[in-house]
Each structure stands twice: as structure tokens, then as C-alpha cells.
PDB file of N, CA and C in Angstrom:
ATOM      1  N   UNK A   1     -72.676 105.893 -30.708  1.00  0.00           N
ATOM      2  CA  UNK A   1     -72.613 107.217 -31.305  1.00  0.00           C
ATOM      3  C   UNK A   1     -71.232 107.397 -31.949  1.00  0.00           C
ATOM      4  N   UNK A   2     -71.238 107.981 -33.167  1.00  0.00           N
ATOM      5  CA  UNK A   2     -69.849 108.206 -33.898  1.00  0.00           C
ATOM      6  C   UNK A   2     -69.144 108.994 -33.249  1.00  0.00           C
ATOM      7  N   UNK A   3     -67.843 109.185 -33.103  1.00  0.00           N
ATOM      8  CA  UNK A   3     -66.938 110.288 -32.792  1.00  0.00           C
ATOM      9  C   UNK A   3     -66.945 111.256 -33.561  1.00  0.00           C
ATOM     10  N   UNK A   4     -66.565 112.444 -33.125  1.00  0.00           N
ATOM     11  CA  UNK A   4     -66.398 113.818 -33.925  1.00  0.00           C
ATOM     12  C   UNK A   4     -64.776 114.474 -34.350  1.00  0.00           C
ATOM     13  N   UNK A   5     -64.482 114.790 -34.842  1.00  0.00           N
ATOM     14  CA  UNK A   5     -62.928 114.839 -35.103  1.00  0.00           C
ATOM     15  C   UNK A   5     -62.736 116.625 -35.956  1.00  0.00           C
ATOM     16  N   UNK A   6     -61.498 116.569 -35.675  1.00  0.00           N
ATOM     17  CA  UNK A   6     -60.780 117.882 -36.120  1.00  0.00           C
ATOM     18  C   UNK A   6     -59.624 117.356 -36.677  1.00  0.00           C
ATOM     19  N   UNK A   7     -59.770 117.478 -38.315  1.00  0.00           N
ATOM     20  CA  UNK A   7     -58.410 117.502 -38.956  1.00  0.00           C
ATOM     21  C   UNK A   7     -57.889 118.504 -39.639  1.00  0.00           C
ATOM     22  N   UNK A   8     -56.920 118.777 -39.398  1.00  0.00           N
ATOM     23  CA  UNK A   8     -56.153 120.062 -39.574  1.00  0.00           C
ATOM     24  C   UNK A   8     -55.018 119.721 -40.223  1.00  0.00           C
ATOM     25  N   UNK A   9     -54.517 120.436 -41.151  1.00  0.00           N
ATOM     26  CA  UNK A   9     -53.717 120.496 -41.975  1.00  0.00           C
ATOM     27  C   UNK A   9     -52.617 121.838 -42.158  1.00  0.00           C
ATOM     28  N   UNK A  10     -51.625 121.973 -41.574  1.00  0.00           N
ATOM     29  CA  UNK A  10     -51.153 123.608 -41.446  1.00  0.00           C
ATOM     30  C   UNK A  10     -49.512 123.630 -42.004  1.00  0.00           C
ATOM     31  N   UNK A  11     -49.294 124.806 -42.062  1.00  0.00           N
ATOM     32  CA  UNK A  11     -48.096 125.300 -42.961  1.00  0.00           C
ATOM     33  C   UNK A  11     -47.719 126.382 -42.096  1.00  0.00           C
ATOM     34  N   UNK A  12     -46.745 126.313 -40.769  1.00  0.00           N
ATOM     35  CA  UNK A  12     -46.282 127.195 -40.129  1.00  0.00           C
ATOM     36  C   UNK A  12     -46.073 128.353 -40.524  1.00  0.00           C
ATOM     37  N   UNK A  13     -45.908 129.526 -41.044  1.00  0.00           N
ATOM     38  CA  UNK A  13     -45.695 130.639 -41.733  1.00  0.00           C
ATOM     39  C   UNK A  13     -44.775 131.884 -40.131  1.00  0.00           C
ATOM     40  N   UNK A  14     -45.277 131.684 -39.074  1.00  0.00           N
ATOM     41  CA  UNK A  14     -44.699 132.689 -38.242  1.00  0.00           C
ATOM     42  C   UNK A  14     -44.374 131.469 -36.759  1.00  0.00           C
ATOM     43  N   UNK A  15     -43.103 130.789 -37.000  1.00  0.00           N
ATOM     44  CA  UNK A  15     -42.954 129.858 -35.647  1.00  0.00           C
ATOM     45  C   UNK A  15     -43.640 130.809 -33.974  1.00  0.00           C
ATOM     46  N   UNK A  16     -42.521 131.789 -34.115  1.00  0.00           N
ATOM     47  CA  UNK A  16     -42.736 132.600 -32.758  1.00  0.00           C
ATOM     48  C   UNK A  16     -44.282 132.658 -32.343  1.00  0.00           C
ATOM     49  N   UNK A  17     -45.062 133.434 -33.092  1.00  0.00           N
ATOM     50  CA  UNK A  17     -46.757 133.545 -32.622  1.00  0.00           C
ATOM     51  C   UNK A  17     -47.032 132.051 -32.762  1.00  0.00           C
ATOM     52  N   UNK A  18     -47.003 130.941 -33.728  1.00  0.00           N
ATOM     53  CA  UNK A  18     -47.606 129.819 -33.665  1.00  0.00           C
ATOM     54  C   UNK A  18     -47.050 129.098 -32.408  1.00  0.00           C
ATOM     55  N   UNK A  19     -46.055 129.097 -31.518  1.00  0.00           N
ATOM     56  CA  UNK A  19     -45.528 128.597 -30.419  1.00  0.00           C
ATOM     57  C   UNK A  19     -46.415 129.005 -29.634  1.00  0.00           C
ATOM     58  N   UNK A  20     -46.892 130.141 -29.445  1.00  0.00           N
ATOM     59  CA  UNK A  20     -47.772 131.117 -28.299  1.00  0.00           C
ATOM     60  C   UNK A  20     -49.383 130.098 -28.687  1.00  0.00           C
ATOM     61  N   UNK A  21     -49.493 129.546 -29.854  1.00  0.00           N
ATOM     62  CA  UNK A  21     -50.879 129.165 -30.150  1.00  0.00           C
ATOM     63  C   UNK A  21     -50.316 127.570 -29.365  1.00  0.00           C
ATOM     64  N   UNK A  22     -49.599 126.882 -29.716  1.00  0.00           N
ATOM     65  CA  UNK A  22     -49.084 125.633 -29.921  1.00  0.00           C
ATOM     66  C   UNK A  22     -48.869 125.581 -27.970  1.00  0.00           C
ATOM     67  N   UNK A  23     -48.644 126.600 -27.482  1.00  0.00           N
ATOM     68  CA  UNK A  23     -48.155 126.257 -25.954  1.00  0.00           C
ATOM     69  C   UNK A  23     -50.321 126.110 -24.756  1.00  0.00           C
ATOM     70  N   UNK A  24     -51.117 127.064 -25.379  1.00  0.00           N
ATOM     71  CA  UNK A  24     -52.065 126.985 -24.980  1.00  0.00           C
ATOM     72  C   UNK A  24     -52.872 125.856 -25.555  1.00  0.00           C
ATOM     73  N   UNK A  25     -53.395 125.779 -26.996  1.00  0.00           N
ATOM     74  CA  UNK A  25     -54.507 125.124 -27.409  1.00  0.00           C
ATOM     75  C   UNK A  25     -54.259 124.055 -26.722  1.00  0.00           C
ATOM     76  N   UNK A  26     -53.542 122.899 -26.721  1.00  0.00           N
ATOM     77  CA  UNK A  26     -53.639 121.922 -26.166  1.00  0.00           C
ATOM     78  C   UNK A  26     -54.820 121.618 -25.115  1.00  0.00           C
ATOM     79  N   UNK A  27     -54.344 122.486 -23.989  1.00  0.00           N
ATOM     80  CA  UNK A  27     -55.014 122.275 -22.621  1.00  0.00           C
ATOM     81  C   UNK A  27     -56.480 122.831 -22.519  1.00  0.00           C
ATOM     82  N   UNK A  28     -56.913 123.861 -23.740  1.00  0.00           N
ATOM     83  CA  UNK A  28     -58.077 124.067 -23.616  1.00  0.00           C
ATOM     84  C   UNK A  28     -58.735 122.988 -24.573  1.00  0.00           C
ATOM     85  N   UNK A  29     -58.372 122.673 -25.752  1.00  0.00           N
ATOM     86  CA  UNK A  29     -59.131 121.132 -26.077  1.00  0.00           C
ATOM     87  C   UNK A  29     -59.041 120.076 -24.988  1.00  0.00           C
ATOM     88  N   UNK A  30     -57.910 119.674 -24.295  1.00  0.00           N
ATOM     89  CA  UNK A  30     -58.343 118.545 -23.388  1.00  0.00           C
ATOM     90  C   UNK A  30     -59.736 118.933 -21.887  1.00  0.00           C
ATOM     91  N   UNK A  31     -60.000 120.160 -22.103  1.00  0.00           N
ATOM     92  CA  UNK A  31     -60.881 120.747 -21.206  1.00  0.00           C
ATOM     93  C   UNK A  31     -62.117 120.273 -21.818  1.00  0.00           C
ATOM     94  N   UNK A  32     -62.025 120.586 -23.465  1.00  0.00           N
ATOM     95  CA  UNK A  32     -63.151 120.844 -23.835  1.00  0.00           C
ATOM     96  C   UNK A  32     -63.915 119.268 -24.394  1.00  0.00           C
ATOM     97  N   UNK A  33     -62.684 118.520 -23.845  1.00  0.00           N
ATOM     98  CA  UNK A  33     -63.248 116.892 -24.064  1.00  0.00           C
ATOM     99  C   UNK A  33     -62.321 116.073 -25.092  1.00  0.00           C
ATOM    100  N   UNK A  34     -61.462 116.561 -25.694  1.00  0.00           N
ATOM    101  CA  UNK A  34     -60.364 116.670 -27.020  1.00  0.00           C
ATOM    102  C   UNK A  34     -59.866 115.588 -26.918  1.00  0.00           C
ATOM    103  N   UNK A  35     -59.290 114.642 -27.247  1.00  0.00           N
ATOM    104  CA  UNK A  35     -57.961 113.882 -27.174  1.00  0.00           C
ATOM    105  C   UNK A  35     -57.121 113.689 -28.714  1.00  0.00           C
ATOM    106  N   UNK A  36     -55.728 114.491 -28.624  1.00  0.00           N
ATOM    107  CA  UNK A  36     -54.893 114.657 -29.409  1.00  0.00           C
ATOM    108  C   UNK A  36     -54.674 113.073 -30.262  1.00  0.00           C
ATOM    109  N   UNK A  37     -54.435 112.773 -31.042  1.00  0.00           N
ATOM    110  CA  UNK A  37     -54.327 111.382 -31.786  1.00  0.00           C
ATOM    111  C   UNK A  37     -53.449 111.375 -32.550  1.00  0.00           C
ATOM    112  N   UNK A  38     -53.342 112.216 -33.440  1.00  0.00           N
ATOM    113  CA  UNK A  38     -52.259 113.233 -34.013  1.00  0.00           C
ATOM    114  C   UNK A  38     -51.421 114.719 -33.969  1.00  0.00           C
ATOM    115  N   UNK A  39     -50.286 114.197 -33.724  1.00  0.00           N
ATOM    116  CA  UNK A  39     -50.091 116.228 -33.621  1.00  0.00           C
ATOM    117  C   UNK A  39     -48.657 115.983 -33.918  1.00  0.00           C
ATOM    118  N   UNK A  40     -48.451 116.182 -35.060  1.00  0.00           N
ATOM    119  CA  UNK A  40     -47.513 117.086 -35.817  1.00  0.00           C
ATOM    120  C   UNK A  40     -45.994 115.791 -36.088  1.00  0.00           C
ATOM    121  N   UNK A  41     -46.534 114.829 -35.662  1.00  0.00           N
ATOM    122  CA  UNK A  41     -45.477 113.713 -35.838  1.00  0.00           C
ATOM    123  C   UNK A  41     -44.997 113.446 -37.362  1.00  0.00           C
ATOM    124  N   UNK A  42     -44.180 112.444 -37.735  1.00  0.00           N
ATOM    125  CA  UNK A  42     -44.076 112.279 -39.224  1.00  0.00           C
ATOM    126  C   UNK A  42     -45.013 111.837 -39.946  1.00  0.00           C
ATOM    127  N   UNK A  43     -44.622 112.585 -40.898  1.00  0.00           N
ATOM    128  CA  UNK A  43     -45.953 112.410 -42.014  1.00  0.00           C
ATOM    129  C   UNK A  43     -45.376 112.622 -43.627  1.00  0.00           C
ATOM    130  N   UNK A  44     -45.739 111.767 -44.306  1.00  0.00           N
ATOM    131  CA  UNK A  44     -45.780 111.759 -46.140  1.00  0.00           C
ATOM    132  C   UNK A  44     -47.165 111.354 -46.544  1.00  0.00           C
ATOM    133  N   UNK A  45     -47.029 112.650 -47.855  1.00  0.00           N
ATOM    134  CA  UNK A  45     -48.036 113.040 -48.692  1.00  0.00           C
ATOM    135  C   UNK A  45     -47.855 111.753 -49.712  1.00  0.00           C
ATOM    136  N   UNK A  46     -48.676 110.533 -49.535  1.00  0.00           N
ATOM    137  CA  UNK A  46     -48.396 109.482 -50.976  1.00  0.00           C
ATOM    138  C   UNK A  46     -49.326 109.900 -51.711  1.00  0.00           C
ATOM    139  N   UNK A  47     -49.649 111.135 -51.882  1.00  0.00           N
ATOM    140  CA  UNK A  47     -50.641 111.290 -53.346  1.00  0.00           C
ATOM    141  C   UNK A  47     -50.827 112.482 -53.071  1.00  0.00           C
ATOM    142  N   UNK A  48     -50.883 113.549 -54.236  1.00  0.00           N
ATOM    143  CA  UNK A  48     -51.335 114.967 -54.610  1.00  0.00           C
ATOM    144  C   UNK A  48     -50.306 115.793 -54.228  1.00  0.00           C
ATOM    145  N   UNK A  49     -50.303 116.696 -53.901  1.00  0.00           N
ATOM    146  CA  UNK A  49     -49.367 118.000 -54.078  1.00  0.00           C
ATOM    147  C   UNK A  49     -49.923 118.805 -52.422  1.00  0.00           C
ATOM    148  N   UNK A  50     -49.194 118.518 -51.580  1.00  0.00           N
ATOM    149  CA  UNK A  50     -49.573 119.198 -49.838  1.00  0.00           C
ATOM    150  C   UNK A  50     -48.443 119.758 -49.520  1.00  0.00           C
ATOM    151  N   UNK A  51     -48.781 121.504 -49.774  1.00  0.00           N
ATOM    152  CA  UNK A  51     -47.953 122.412 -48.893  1.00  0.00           C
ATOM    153  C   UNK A  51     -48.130 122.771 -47.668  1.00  0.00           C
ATOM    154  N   UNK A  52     -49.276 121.796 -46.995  1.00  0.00           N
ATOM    155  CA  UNK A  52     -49.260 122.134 -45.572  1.00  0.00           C
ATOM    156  C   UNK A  52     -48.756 121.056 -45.429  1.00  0.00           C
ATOM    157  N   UNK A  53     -47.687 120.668 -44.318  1.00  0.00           N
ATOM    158  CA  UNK A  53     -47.163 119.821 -43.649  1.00  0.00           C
ATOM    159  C   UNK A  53     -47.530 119.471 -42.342  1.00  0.00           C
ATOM    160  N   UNK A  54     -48.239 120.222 -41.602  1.00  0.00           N
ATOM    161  CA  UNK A  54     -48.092 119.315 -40.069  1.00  0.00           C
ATOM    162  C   UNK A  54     -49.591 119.482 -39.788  1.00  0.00           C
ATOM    163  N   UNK A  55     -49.579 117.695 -39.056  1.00  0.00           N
ATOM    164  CA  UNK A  55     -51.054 117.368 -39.405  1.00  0.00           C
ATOM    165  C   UNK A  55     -51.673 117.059 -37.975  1.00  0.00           C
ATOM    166  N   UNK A  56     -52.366 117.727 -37.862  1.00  0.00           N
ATOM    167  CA  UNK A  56     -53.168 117.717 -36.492  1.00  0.00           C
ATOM    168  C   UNK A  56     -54.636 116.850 -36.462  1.00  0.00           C
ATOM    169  N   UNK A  57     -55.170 115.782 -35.640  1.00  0.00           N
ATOM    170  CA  UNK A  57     -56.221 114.960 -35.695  1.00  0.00           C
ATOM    171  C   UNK A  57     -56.672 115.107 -34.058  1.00  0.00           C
ATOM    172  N   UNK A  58     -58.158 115.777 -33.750  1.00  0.00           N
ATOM    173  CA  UNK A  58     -58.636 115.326 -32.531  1.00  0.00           C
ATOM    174  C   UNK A  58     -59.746 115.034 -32.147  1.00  0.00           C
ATOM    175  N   UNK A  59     -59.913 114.012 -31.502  1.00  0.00           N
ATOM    176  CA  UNK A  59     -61.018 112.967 -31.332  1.00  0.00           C
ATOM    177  C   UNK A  59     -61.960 113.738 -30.317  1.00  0.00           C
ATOM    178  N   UNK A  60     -63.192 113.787 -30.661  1.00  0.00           N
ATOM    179  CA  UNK A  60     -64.278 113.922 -29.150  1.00  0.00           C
ATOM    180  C   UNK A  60     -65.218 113.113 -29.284  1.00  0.00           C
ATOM    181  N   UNK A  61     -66.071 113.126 -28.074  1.00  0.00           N
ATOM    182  CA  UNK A  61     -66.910 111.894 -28.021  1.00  0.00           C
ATOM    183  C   UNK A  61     -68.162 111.875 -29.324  1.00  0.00           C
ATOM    184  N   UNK A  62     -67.948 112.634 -29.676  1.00  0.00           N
ATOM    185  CA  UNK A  62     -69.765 112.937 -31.058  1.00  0.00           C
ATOM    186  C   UNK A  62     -68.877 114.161 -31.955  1.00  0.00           C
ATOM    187  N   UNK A  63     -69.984 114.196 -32.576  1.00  0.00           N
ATOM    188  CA  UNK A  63     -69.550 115.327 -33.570  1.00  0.00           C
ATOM    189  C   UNK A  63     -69.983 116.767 -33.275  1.00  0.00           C
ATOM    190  N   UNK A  64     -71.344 116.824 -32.927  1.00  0.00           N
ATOM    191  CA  UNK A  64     -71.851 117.599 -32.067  1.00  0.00           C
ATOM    192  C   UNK A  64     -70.553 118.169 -31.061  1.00  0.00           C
ATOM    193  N   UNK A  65     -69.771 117.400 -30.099  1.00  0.00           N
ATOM    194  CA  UNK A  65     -68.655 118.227 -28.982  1.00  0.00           C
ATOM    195  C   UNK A  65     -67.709 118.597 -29.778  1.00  0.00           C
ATOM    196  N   UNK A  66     -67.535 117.556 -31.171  1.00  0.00           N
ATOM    197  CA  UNK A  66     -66.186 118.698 -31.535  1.00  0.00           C
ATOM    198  C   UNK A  66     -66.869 120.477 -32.197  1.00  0.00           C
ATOM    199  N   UNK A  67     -67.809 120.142 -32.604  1.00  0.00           N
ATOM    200  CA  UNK A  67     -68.969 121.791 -33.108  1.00  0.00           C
ATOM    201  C   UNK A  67     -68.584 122.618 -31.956  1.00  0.00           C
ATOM    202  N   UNK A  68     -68.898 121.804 -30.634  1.00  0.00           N
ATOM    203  CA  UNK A  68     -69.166 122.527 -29.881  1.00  0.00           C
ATOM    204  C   UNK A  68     -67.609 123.580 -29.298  1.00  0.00           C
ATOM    205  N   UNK A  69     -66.653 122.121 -29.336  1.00  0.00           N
ATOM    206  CA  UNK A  69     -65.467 122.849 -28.942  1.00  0.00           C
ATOM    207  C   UNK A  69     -64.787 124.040 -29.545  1.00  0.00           C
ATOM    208  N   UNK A  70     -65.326 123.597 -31.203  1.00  0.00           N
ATOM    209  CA  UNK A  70     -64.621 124.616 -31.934  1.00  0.00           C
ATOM    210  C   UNK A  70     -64.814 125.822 -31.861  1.00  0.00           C
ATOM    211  N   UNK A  71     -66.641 126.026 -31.552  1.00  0.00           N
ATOM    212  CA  UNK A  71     -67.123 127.411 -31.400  1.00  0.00           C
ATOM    213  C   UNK A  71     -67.077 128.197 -30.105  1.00  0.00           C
ATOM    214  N   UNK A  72     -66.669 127.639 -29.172  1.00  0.00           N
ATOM    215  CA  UNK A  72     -66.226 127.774 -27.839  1.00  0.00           C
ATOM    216  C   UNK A  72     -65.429 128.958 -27.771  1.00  0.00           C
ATOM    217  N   UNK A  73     -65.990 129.927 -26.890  1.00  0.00           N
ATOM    218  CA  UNK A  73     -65.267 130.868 -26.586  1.00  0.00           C
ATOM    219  C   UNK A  73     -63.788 130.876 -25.765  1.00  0.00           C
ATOM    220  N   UNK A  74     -63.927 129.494 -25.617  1.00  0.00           N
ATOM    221  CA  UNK A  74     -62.734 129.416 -24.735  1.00  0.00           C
ATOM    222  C   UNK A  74     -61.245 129.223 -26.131  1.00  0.00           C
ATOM    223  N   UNK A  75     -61.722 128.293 -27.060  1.00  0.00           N
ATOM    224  CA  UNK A  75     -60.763 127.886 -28.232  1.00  0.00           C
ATOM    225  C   UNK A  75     -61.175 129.470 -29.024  1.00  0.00           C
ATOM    226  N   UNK A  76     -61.850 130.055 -29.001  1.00  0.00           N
ATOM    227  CA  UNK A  76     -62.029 130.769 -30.029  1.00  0.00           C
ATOM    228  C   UNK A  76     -60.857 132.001 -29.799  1.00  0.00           C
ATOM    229  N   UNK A  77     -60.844 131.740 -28.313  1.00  0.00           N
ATOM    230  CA  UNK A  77     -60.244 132.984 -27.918  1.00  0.00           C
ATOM    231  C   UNK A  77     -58.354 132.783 -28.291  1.00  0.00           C
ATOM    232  N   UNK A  78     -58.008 132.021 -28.686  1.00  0.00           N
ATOM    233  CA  UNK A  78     -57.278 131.683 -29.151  1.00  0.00           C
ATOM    234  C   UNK A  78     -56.822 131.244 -30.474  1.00  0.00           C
ATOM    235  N   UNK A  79     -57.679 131.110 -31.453  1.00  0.00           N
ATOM    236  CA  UNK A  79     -57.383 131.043 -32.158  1.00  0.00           C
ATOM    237  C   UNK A  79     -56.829 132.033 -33.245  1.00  0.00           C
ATOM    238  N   UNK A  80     -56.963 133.316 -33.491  1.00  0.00           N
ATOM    239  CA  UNK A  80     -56.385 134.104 -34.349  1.00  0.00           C
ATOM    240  C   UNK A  80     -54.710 134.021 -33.961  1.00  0.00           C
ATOM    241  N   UNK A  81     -53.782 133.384 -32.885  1.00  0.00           N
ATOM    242  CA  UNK A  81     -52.517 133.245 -32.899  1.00  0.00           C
ATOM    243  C   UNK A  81     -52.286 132.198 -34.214  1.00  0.00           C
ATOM    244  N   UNK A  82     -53.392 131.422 -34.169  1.00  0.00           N
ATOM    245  CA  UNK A  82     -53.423 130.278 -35.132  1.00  0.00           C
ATOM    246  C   UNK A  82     -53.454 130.593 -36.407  1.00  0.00           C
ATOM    247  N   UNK A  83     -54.387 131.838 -36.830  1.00  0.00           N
ATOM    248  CA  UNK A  83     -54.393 132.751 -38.063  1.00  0.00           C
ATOM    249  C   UNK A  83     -53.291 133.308 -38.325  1.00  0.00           C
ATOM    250  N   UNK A  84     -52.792 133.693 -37.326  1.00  0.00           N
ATOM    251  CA  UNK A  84     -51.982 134.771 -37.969  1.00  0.00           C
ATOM    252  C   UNK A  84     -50.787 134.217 -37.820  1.00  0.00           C
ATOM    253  N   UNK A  85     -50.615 132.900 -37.945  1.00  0.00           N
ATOM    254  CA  UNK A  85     -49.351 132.599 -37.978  1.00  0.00           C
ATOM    255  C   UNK A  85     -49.085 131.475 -38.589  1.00  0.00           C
ATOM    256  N   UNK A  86     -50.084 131.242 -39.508  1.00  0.00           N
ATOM    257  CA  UNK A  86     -49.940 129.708 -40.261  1.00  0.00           C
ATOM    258  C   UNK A  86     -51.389 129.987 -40.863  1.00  0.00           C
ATOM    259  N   UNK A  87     -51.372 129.026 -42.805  1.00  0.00           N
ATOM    260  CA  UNK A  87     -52.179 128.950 -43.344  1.00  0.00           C
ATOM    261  C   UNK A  87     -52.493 127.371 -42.947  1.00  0.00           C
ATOM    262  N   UNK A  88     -53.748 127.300 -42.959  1.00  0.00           N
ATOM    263  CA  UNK A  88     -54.751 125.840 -42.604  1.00  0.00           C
ATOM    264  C   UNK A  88     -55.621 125.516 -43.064  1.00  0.00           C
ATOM    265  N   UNK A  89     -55.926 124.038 -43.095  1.00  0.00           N
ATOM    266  CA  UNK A  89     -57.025 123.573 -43.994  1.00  0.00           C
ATOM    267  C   UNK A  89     -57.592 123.447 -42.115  1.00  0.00           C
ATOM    268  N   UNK A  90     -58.919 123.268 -42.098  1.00  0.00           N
ATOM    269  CA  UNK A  90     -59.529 122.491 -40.808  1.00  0.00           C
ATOM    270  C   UNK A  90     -60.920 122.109 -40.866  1.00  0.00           C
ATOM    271  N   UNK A  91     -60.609 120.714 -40.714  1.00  0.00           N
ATOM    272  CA  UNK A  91     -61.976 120.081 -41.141  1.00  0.00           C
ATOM    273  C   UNK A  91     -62.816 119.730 -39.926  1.00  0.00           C
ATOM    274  N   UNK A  92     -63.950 119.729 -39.715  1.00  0.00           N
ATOM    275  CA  UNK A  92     -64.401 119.157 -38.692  1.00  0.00           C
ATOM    276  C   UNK A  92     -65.455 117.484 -39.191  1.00  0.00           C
ATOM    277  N   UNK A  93     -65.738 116.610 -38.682  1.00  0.00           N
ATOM    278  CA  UNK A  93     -65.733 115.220 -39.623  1.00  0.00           C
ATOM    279  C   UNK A  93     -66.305 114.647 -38.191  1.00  0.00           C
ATOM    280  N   UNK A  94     -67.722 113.921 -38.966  1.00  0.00           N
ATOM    281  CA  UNK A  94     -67.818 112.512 -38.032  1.00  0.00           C
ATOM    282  C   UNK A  94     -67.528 111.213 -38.740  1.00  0.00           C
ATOM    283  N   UNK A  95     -67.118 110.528 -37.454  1.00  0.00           N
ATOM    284  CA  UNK A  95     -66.384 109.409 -37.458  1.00  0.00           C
ATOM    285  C   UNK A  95     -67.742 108.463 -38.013  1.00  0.00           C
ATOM    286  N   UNK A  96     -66.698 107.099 -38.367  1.00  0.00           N
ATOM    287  CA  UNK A  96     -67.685 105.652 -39.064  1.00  0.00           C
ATOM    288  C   UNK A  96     -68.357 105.629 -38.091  1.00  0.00           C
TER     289      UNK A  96
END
């Protein structure tokens, strides 16, 4: 079965509230089956024009669990710190 993934693409806009997002999400994706692969390490744009800079990638077992994680009341409940404090691309993607 393919893996399911979350790639995210973000442009900090409010550090303080995005810290408050950045100190929880973690632990409720690794609940929700998550494993971080990428998060926020170095990164260059070799092609096109990217004003979001920090790049977030997370693996679950299908594509189906990452659906599932995303809509999760548990991530959901957290996420508007994520809104309101950074613009984002966020893709959800199954793997080869």
C-alpha cells in the first residue's frame, strides 16, 4: 500500500502564535500515526519563485490516514494557530 503524505509549504507571518502551533502539532500527528521527515531544516528553491520558506513533509501509513489525520478533530483543533499565523500551501499526496 502507498504512503500518504502532507506537504506543506509556509511563510511564518506571526512567530509568537506560530510557536503556540509549532509547540503542540507535533505530538498530535505522532498520535495520529505521523512521522515528521521534514520539518523546517535547510532548504533552496532551484527553480521558480517560493515565498514560502519552511517546508514541512509527513509520512503515514496510506493516504487514506493522512485524510484521516488531517480532518481529525484532534489536528483540527489546532489548526487556526496555524492560520492565523502563517500563509501555506498544504498538500495532501499519495506516495509511488
Amino acid at each position: 500500500m502507498a504512503r500518504g503524505y502532507w506537504i506543506v509549504h509556509i511563510k511564518v507571518t506571526d512567530p509568537e502564535t506560530y510557536r503556540r502551533y509549532a509547540d503542540v502539532a507535533p505530538a498530535i500527528v505522532k498520535q495520529l500515526g505521523g512521522l515528521y521527515t521534514v520539518d523546517a531544516g535547510r532548504a533552496e528553491t532551484a527553480e521558480g519563485d517560493a515565498s514560502l520558506d519552511r517546508h514541512v513533509v509527513v509520512e503515514f501509513p496510506s493516504y487514506e490516514a493522512a485524510l484521516t489525520a488531517f480532518r481529525s478533530d484532534a489536528y483540527q483543533s489546532v489548526v487556526h494557530l496555524r492560520h492565523s499565523s502563517s500563509e501555506c500551501l498544504f498538500t495532501l499526496a499519495e506516495g509511488a
